[in-house]
N, C-alpha and C. Protein backbone atom coordinates (compact mmCIF):
# COMPACT_ATOMS: atom_id res chain seq x y z
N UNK A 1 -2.09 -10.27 6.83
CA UNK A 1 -3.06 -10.61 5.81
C UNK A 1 -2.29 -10.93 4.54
N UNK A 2 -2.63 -12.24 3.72
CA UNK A 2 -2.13 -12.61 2.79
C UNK A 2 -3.03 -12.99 1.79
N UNK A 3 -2.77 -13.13 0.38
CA UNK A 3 -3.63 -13.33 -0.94
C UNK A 3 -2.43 -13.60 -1.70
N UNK A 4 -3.17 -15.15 -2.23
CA UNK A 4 -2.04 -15.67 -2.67
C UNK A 4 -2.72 -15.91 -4.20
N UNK A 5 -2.13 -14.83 -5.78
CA UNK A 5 -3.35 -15.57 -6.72
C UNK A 5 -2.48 -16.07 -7.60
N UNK A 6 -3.25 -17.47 -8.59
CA UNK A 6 -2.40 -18.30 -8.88
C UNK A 6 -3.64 -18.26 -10.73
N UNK A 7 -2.25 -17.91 -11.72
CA UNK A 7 -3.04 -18.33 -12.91
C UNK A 7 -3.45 -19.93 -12.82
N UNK A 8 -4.53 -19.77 -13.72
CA UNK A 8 -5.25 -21.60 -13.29
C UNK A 8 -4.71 -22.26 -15.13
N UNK A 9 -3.90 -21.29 -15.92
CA UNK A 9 -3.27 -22.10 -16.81
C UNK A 9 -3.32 -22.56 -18.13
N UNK A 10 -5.28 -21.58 -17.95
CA UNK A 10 -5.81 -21.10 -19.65
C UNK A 10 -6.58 -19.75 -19.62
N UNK A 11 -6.18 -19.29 -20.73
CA UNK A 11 -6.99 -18.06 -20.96
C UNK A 11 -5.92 -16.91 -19.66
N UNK A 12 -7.24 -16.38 -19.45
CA UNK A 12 -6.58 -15.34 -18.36
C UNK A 12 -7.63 -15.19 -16.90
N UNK A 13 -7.53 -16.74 -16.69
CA UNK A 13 -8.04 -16.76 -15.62
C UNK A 13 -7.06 -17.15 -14.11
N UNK A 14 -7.33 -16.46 -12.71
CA UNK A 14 -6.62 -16.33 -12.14
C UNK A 14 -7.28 -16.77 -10.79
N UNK A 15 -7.37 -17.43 -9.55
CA UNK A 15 -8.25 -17.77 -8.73
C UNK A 15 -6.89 -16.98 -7.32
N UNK A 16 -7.79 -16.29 -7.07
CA UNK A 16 -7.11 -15.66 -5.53
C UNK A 16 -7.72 -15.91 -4.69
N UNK A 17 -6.73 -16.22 -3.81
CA UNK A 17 -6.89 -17.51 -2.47
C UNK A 17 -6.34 -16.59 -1.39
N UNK A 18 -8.06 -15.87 -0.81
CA UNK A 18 -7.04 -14.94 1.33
C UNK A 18 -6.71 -15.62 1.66
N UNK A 19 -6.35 -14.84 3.43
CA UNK A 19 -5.59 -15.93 3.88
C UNK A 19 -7.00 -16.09 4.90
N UNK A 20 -8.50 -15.67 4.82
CA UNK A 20 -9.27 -16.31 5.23
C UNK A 20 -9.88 -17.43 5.01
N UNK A 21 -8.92 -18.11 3.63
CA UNK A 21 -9.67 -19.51 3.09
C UNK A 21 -10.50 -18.89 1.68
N UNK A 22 -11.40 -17.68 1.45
CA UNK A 22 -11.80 -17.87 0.52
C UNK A 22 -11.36 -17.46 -0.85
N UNK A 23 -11.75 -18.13 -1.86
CA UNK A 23 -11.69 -18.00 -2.91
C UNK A 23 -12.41 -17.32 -4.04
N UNK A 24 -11.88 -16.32 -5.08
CA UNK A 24 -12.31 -15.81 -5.73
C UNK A 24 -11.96 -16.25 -7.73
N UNK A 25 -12.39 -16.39 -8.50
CA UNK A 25 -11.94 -16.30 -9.38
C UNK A 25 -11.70 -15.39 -10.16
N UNK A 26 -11.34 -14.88 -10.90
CA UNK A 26 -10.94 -13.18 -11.53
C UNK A 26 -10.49 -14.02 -13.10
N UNK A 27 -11.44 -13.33 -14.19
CA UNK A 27 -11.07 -13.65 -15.65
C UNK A 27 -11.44 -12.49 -16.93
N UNK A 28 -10.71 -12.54 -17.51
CA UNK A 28 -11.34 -11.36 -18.31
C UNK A 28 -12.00 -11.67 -19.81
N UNK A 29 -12.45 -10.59 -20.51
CA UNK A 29 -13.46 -10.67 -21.33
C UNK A 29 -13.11 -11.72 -22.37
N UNK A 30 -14.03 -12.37 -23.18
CA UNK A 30 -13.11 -13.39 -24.28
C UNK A 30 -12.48 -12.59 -25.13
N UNK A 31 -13.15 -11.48 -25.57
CA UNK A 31 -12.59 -10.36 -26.65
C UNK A 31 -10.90 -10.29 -26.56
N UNK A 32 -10.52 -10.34 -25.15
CA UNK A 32 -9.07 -10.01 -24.89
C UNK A 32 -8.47 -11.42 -24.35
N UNK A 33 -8.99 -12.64 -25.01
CA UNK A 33 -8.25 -13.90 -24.15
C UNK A 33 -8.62 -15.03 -23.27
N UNK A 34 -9.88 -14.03 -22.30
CA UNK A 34 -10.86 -14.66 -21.31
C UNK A 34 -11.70 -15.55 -21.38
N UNK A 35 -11.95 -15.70 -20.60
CA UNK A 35 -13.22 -16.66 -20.82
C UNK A 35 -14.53 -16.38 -19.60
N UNK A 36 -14.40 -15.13 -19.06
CA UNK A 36 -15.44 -14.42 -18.56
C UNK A 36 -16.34 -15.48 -17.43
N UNK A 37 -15.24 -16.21 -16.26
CA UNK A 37 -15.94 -17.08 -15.79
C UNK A 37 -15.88 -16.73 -14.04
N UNK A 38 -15.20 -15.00 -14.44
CA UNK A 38 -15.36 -14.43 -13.14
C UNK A 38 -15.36 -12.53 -13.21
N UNK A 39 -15.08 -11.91 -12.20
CA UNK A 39 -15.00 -10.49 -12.40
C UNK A 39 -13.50 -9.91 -12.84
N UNK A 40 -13.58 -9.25 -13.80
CA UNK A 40 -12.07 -8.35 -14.09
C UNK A 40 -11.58 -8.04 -12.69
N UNK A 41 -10.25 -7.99 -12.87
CA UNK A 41 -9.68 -7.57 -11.77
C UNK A 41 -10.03 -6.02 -10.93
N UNK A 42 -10.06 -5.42 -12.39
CA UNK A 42 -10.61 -3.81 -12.12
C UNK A 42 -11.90 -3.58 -11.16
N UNK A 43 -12.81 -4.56 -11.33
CA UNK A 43 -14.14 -4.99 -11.07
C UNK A 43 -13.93 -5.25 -9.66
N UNK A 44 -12.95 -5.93 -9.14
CA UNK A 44 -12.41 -6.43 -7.60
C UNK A 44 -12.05 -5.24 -6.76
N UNK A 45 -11.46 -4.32 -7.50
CA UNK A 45 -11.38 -3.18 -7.06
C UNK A 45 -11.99 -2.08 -6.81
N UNK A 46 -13.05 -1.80 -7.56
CA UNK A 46 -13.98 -1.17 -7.21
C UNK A 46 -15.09 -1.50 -6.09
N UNK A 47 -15.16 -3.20 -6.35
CA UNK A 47 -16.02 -3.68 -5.27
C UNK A 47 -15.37 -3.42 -4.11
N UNK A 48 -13.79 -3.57 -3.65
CA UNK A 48 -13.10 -3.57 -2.64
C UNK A 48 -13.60 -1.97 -2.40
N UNK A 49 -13.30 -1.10 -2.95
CA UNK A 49 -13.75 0.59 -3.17
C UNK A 49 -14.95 0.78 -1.82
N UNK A 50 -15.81 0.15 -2.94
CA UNK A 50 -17.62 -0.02 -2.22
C UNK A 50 -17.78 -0.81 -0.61
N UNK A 51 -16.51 -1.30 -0.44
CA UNK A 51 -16.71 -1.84 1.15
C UNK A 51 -16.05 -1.00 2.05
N UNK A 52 -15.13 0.11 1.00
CA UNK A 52 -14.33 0.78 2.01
C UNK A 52 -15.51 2.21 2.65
N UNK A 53 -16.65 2.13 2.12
CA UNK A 53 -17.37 3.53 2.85
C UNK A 53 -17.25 3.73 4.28
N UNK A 54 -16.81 2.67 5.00
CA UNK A 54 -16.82 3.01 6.44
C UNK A 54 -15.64 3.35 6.93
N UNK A 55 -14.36 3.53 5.94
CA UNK A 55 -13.66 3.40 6.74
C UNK A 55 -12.96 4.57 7.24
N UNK A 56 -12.19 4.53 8.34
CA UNK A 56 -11.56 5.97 9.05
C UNK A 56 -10.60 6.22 8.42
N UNK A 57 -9.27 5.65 7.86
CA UNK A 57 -8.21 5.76 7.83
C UNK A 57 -7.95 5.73 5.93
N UNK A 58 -7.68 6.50 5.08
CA UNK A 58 -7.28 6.06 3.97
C UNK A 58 -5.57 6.05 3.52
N UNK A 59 -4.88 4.94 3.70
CA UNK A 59 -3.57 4.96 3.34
C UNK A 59 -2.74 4.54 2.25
N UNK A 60 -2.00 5.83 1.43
CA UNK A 60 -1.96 5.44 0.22
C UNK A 60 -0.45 5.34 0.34
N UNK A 61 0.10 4.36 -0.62
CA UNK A 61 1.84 3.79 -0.44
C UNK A 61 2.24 4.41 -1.66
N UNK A 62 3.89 4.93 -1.43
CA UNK A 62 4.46 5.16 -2.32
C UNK A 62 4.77 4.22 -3.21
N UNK A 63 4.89 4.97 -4.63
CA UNK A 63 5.67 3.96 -5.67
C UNK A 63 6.46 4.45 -6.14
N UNK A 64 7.46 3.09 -6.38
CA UNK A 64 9.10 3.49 -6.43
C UNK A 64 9.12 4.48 -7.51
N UNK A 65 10.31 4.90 -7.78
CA UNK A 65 10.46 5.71 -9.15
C UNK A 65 10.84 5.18 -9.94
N UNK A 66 11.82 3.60 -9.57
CA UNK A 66 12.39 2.56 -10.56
C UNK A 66 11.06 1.77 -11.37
N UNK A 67 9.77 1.71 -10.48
CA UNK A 67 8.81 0.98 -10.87
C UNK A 67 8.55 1.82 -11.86
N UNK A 68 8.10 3.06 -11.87
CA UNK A 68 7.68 3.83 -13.33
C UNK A 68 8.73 4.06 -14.09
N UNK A 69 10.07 3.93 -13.52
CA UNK A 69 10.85 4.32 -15.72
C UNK A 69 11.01 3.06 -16.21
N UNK A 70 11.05 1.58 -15.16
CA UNK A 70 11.41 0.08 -15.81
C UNK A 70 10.15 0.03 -16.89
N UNK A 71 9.42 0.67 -16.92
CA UNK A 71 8.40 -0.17 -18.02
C UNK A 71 7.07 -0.95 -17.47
N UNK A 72 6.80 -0.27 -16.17
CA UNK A 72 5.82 -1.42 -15.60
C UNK A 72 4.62 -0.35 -15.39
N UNK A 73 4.63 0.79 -15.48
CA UNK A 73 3.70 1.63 -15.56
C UNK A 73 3.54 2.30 -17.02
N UNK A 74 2.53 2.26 -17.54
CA UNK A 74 2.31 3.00 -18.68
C UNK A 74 2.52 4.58 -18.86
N UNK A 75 2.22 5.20 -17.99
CA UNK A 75 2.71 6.20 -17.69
C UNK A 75 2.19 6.73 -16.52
N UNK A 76 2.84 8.17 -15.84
CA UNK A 76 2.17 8.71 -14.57
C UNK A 76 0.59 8.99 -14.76
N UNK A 77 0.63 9.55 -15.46
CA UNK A 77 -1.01 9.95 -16.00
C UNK A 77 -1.94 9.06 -15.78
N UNK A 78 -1.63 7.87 -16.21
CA UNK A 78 -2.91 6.59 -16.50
C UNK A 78 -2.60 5.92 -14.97
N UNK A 79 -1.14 5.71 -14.47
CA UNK A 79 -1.28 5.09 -12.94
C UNK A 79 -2.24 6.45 -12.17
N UNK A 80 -1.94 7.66 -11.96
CA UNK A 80 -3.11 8.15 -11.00
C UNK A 80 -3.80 8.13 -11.56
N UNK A 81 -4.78 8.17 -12.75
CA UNK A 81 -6.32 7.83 -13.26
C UNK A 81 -6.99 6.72 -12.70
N UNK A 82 -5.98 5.57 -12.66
CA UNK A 82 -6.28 4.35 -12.19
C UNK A 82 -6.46 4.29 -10.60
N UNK A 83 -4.73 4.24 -10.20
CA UNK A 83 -5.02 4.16 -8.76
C UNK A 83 -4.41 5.32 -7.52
N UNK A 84 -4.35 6.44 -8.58
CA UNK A 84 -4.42 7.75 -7.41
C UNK A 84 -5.05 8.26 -7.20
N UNK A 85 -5.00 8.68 -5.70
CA UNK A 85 -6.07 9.70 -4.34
C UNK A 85 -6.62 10.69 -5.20
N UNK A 86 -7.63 10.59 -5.45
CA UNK A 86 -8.17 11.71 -5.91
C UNK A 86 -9.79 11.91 -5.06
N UNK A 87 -10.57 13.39 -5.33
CA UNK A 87 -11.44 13.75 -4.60
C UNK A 87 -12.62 12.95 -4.77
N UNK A 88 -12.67 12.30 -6.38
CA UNK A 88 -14.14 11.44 -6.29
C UNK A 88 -13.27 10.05 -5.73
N UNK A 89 -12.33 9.09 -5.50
CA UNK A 89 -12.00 8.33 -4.69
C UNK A 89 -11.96 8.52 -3.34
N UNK A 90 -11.24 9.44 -3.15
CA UNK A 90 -11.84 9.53 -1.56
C UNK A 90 -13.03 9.86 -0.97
N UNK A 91 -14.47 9.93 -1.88
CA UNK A 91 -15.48 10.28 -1.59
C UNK A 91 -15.87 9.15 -1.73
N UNK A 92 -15.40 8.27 -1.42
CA UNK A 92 -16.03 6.75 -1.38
C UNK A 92 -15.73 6.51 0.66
N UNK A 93 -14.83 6.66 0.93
CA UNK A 93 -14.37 7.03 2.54
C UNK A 93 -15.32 7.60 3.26
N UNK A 94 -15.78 7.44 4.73
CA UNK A 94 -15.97 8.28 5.98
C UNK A 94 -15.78 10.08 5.16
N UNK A 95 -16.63 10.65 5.32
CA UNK A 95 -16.55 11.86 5.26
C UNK A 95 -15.71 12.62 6.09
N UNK A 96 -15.16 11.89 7.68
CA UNK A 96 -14.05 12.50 8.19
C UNK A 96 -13.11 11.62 8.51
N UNK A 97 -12.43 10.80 7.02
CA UNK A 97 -11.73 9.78 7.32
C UNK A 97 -10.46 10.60 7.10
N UNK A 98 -9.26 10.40 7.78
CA UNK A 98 -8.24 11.02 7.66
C UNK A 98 -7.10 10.04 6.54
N UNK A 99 -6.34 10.95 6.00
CA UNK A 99 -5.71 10.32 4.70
C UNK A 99 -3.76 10.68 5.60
N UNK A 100 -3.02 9.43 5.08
CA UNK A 100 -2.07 9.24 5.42
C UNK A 100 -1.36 8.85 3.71
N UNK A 101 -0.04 8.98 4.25
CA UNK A 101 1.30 8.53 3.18
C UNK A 101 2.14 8.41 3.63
N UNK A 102 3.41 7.74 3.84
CA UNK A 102 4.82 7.30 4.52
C UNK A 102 5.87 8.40 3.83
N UNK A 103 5.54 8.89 3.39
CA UNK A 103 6.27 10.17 2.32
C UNK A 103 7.83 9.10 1.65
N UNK A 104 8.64 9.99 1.43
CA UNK A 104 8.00 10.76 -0.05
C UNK A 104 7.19 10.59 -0.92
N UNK A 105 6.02 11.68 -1.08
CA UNK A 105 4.68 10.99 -2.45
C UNK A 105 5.20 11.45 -3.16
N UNK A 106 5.02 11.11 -4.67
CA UNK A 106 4.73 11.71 -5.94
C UNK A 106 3.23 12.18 -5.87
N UNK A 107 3.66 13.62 -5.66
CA UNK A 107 2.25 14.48 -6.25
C UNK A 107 1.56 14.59 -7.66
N UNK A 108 0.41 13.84 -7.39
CA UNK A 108 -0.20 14.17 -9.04
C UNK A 108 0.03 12.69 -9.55
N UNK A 109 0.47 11.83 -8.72
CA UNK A 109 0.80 10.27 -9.39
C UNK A 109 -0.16 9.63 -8.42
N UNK A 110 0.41 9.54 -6.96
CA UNK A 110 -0.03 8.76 -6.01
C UNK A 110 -1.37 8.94 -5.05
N UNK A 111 -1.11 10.76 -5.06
CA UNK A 111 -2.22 11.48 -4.50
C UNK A 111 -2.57 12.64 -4.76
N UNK A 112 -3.35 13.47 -5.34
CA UNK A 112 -3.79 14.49 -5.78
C UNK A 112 -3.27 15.71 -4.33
N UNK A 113 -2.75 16.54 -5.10
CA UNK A 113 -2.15 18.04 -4.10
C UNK A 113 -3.04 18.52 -3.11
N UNK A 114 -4.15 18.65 -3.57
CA UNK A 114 -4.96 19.45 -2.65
C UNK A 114 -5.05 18.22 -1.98
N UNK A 115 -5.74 16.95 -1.77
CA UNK A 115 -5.91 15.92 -0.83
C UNK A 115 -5.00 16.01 -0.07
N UNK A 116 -3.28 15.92 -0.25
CA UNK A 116 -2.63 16.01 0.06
C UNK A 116 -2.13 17.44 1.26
N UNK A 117 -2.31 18.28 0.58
CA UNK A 117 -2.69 19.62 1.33
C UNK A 117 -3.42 20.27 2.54
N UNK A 118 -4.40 19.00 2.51
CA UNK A 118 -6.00 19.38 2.89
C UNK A 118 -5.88 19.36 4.56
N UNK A 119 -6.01 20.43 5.07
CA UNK A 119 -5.66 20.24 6.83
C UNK A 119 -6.62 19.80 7.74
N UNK A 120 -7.84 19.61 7.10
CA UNK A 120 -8.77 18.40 7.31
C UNK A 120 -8.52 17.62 7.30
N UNK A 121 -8.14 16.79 6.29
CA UNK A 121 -8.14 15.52 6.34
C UNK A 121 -6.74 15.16 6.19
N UNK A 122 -5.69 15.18 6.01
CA UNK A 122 -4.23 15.06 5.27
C UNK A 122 -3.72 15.24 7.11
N UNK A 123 -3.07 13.79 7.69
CA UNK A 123 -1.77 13.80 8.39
C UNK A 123 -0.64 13.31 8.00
N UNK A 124 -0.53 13.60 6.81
CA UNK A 124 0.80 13.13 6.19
C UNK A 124 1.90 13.79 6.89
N UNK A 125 1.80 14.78 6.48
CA UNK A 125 3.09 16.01 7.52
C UNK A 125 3.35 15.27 8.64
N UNK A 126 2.75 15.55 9.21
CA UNK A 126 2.56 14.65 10.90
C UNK A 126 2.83 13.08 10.76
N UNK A 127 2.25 12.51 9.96
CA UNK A 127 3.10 11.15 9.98
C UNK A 127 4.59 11.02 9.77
N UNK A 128 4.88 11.93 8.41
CA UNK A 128 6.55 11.84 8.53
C UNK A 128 7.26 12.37 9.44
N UNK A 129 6.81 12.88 10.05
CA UNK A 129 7.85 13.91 10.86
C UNK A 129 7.83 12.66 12.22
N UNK A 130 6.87 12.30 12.67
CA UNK A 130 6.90 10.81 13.85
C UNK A 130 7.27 10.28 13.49
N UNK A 131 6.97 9.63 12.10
CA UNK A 131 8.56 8.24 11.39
C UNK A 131 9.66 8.62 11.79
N UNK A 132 10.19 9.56 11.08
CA UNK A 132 11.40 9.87 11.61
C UNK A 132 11.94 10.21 13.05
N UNK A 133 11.07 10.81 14.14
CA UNK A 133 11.24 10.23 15.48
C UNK A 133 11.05 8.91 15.89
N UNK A 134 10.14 8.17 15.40
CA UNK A 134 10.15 6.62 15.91
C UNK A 134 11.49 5.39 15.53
N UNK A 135 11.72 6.04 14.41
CA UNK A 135 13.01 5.30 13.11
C UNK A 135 14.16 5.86 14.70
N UNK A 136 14.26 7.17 14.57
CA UNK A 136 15.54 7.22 15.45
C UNK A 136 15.11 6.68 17.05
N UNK A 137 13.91 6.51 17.34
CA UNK A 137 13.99 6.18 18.83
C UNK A 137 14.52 4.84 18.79
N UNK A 138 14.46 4.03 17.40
CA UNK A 138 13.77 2.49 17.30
C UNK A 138 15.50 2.12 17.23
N UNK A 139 16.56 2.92 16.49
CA UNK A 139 18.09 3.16 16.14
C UNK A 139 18.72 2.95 18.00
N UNK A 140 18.26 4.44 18.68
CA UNK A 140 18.35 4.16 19.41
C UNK A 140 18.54 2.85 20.47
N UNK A 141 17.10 2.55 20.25
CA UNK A 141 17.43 1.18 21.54
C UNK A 141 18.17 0.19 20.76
N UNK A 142 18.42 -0.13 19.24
CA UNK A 142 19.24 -1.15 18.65
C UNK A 142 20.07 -0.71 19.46
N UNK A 143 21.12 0.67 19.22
CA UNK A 143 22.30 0.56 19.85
C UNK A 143 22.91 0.34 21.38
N UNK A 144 21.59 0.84 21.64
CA UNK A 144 21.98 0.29 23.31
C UNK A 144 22.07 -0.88 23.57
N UNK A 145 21.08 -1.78 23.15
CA UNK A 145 21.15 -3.04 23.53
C UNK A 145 22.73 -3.88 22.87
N UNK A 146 22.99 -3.29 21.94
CA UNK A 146 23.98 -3.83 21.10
C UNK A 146 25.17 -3.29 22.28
N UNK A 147 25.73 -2.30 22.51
CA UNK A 147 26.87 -1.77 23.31
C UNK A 147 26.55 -2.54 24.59
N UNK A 148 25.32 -2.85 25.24
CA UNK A 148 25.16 -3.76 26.47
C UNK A 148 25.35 -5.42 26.54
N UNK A 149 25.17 -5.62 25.08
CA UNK A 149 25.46 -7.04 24.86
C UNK A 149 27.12 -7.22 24.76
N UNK A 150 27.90 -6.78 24.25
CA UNK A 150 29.02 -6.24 23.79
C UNK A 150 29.98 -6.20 25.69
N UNK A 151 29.22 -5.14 26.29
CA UNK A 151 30.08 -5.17 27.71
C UNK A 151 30.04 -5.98 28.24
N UNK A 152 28.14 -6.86 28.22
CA UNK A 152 27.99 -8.51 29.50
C UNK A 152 28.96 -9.05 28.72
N UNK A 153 29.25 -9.34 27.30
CA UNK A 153 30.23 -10.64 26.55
C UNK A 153 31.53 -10.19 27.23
N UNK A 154 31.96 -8.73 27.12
CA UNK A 154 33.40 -8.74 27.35
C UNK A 154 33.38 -9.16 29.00
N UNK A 155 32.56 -8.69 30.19
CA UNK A 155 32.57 -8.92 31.63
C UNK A 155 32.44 -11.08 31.45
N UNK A 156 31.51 -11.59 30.77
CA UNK A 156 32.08 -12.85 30.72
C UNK A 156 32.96 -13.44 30.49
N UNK A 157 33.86 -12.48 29.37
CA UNK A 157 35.47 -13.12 29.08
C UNK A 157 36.40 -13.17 30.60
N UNK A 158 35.68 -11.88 31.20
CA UNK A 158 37.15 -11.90 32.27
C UNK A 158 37.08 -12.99 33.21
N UNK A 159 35.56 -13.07 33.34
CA UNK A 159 35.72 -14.16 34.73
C UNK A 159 36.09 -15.49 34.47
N UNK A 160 36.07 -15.83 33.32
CA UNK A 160 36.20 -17.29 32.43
C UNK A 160 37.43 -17.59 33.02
C-alpha cells in the first residue's frame, strides 16, 4: 500500500494520491496560510481513527530516538498526546482487539504502560521474543544456502 502526497504549490494545500487511484485534498485554515479547500490533515486522522472500530489488530511503530532530539518532534509529551496508544485511542478498536509493537517502545511516548502491560490485550512480549526467533531462523537459512552455493561453485571448479 502506497500514498503518494504532493503540495499543489499555493497556500498549504496538499492532494494525496492511494495507491487505489483515489484522491484526497488536505488544506488548512486561511488563519494559518490555507485556503480551507479540504480537511486538515489532523481531520484525516481521526476520520482514519473512525474506520478503524472494527479492527482486530492495533499496531503501533517505534520512533527513532534520532527523530525526537533532531528537532522534528516538539517534544515527547505533545508526540504521545497526538499520536500515542493511549486508553481513549484504543477505545476506538474491537473491544478484544489485541495491541502489538516490534519493541523497543518508548513508554509514555509511543504507548501508554498500562496498554502496554495489559495481558489482555498487549502481545508485545510475545511478539519480540518470535522476532527474534524468526530473525535467527531467517540468519539461519541465509547461511546455509550461502555455504551450499559456495561448495556447488567450488565442486564446479573441479570438474571444469
Amino acid at each position: 500500500m502506497t500514498t503518494v502526497v504532493k503540495w499543489q504549490g499555493n497556500g498549504m494545500a496538499f492532494d494525496a494520491t492511494a495507491s487505489t487511484g483515489h484522491i484526497v485534498r488536505m488544506d488548512a485554515a486561511p488563519e494559518v496560510g490555507g485556503e480551507n479547500t479540504g480537511p486538515r490533515p489532523m481531520e484525516m486522522v481521526l476520520m482514519g481513527l473512525g474506520g478503524c472500530t472494527g479492527i482486530d489488530v492495533v499496531m503501533m511503530l517505534r520512533l527513532q530516538k534520532e527523530r525526537m532530539d533532531g528537532g522534528f518532534i516538539p517534544s515527547e509529551r505533545e508526540y504521545f498526546h497526538r499520536y500515542g496508544l493511549d486508553a481513549e485511542k484504543l477505545a476506538y478498536a474491537k473491544d478484544d482487539a489485541i495491541v502489538m509493537h516490534p519493541g523497543p517502545m518508548n513508554r509514555g511516548v509511543e504507548i501508554d504502560g498500562t496498554i502496554a502491560d495489559d495481558i489482555n490485550r498487549s502481545v508485545i512480549q510475545e511478539q519480540v521474543e518470535m522476532g527474534v526467533a524468526v530473525r535467527m531462523a531467517a540468519m539461519d537459512l541465509l547461511a546455509r544456502n550461502l555455504r551450499a552455493r559456495r561448495q556447488s561453485s567450488q565442486a564446479k571448479g573441479m570438474l571444469a
